[in-house]
Protein backbone atom coordinates (compact mmCIF):
# COMPACT_ATOMS: atom_id res chain seq x y z
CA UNK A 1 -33.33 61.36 18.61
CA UNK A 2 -34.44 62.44 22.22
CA UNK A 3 -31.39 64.73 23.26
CA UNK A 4 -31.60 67.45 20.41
CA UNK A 5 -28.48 69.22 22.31
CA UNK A 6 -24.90 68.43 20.94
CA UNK A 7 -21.70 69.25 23.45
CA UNK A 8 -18.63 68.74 21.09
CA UNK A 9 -15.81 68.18 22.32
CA UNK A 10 -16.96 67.62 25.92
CA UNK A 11 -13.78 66.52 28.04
CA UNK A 12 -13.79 66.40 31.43
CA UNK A 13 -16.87 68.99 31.17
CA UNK A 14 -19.96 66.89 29.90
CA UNK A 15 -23.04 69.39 29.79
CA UNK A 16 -26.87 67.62 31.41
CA UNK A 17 -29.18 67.14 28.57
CA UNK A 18 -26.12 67.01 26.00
CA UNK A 19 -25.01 64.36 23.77
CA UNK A 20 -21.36 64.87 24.97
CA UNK A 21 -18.56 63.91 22.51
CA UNK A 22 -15.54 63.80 22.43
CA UNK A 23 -12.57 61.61 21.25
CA UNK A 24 -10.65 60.73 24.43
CA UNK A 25 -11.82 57.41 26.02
CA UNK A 26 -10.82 59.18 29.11
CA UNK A 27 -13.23 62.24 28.72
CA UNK A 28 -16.59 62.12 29.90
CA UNK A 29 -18.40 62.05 27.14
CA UNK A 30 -22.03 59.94 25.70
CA UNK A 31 -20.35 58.98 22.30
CA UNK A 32 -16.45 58.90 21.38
CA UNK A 33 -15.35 60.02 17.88
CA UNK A 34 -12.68 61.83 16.32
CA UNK A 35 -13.75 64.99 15.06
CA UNK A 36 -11.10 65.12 12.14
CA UNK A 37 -12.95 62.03 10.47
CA UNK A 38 -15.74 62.35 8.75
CA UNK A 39 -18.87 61.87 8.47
CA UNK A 40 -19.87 62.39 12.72
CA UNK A 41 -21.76 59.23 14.03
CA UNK A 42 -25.27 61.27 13.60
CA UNK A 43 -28.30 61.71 10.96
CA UNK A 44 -28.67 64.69 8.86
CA UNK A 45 -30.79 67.06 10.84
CA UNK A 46 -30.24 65.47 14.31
CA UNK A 47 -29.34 68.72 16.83
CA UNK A 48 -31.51 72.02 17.71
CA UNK A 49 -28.08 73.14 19.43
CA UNK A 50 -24.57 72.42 19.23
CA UNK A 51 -21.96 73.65 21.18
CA UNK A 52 -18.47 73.73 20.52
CA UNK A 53 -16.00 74.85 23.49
CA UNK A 54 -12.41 75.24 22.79
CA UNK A 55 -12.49 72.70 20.10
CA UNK A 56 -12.14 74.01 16.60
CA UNK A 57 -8.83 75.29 17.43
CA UNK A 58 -7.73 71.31 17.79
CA UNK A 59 -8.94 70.43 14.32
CA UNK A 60 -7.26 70.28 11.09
CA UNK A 61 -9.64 71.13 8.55
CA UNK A 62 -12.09 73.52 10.10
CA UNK A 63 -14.13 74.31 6.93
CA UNK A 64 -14.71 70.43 6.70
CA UNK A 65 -16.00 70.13 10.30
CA UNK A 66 -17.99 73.23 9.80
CA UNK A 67 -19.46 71.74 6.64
CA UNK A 68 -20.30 68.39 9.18
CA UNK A 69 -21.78 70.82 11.85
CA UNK A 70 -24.41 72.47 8.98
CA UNK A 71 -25.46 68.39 8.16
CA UNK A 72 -26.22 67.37 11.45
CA UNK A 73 -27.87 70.82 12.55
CA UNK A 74 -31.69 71.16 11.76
CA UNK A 75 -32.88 74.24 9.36
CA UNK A 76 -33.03 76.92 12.21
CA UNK A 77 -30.76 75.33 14.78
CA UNK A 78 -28.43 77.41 16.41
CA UNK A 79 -24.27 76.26 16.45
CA UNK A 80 -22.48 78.42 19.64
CA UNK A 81 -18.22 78.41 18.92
CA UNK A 82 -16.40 79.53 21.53
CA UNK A 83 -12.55 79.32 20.22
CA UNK A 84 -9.67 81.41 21.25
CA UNK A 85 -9.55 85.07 19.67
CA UNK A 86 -5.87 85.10 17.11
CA UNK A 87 -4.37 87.30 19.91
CA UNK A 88 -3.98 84.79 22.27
CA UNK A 89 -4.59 81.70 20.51
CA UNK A 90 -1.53 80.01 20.15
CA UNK A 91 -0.88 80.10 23.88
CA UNK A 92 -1.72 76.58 23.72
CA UNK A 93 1.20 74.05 22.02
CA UNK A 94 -1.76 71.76 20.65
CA UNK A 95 -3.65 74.74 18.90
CA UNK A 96 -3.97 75.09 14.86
CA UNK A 97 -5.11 78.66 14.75
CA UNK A 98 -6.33 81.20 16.16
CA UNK A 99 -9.44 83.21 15.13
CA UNK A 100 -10.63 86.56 14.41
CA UNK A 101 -14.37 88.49 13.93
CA UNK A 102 -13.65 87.45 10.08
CA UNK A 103 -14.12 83.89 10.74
CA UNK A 104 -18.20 84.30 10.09
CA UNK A 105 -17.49 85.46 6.21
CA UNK A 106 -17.05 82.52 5.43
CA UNK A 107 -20.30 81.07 6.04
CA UNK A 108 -22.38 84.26 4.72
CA UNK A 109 -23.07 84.33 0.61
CA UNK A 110 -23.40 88.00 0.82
CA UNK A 111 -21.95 89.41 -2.36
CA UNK A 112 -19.43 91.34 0.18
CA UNK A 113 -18.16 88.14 1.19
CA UNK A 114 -17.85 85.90 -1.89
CA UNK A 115 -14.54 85.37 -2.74
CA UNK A 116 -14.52 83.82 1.00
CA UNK A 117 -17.77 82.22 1.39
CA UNK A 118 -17.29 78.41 1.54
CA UNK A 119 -20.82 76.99 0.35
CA UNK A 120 -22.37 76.36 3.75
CA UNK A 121 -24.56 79.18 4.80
CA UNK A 122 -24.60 80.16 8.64
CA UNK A 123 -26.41 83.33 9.92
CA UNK A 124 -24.13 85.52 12.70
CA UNK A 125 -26.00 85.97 15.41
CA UNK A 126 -23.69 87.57 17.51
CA UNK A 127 -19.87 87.97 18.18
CA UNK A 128 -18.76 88.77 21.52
CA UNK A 129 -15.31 88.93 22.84
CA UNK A 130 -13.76 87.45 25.86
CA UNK A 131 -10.82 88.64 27.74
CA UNK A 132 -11.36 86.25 31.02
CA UNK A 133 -12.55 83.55 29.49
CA UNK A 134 -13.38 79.79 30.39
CA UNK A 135 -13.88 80.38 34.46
CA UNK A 136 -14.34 76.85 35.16
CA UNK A 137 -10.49 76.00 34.51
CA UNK A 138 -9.58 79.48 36.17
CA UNK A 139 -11.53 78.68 39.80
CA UNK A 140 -9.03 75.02 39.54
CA UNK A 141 -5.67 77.54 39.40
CA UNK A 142 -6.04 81.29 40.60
CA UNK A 143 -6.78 82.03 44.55
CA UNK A 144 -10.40 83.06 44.70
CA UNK A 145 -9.46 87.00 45.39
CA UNK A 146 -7.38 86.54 42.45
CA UNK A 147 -10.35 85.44 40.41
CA UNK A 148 -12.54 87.70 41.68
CA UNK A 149 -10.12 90.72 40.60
CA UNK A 150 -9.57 89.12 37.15
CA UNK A 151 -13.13 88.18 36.03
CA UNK A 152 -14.31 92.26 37.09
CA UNK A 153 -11.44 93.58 35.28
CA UNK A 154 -12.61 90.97 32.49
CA UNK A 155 -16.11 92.43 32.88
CA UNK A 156 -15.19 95.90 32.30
CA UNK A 157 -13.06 95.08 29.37
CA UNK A 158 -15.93 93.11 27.81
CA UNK A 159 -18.35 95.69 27.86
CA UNK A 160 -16.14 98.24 26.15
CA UNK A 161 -14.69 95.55 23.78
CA UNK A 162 -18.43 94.09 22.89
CA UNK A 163 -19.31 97.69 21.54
CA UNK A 164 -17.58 96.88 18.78
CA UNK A 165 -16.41 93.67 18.15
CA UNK A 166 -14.79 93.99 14.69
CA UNK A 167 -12.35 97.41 15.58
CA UNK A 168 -11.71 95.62 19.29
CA UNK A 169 -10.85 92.84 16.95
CA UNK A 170 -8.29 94.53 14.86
CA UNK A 171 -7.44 97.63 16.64
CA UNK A 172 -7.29 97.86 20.85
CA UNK A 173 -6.99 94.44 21.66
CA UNK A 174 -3.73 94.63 21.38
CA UNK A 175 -3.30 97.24 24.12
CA UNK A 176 -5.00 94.98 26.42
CA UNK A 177 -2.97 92.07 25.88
CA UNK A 178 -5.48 90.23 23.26
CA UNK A 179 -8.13 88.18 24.36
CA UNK A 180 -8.38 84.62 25.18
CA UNK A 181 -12.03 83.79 23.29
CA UNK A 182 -13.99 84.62 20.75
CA UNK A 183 -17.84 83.31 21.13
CA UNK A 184 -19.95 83.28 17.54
CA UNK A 185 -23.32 82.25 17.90
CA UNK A 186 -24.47 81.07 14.29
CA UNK A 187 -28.21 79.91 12.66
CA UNK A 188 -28.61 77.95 10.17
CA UNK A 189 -30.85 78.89 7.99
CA UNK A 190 -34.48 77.68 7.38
């Protein structure tokens, strides 16, 4: 395959040197396929990247689709999720869930993690939190000073937050009325 970069769920946002799926024939995306049907339209092994923007949230069984996302990744590819953080994630009538820091135990066979791990290994990278998140959609609707104040006031809160992901997570996000993403970047293993 000559694009080894996957954009799933592209919409109206298609990424250059992506394969851009998505399911909507109106979306501007390479291949169309509905991502709650398996098996994906691709070979074992076939992506060095995937990225998945505000999409997991639309699925039904997440598990399965992360099980599809390990097949189609090659052994030390590298699967970014960007999905919204459980504090703010059901802002949106189509989402399923939410998600928290604890979503990556289930992908991790450490002995800590068993009774969640789910028999598809993923390394975390990193886990980063996002109070302002997805500023493509907010240039379309806030006035530009607007934006401006709200993505430095995200800034500062994302440091502070990013220090520690996990007690942000559980503890002080709630003072800062939650967070609207949750970013994992995940390896597969070799």
């Amino acid at each position: 395959m000559k694009n080894k970069k996957l954009n799933l769920g592209c919409g109206q946002f298609p990424k250059k040197g992506y394969v851009n799926l998505d399911f909507d024939k109106n979306a501007k995306a390479d291949v169309f396929h509905d991502l709650n049907k398996f098996p994906y339209p691709f070979k074992d092994c076939s992506f060095a990247l995937i990225e998945a923007d505000h999409v997991l949230e639309h699925l039904y069984d997440v598990i399965s689709v992360m099980k599809e996302l390990h097949r189609i990744l090659e052994p030390g590819g590298k699967l970014i999720i960007r999905v919204p953080h459980f504090t703010r994630g059901f802002t949106n009538p189509d989402h399923k869930r939410g998600f928290d820091i604890s979503f990556s135990f289930w992908f991790s066979p450490n002995p800590k993690f068993k009774p969640w791990y789910k028999e598809v290994e993923f390394t975390l990278e990193k886990a980063r939190l996002k109070w302002f998140a997805q500023p493509y959609l907010k240039k379309q609707f806030f006035s530009p000073p607007l934006y401006l104040l709200l993505a430095t006031i995200g800034k500062i809160i994302d440091f502070f937050a990013n220090l520690s992901p996990a007690f942000c997570s559980r503890v002080w996000s709630f003072w800062v009325g939650g967070f609207e993403e949750i970013e994992f970047h995940f390896r597969k293993p070799k």
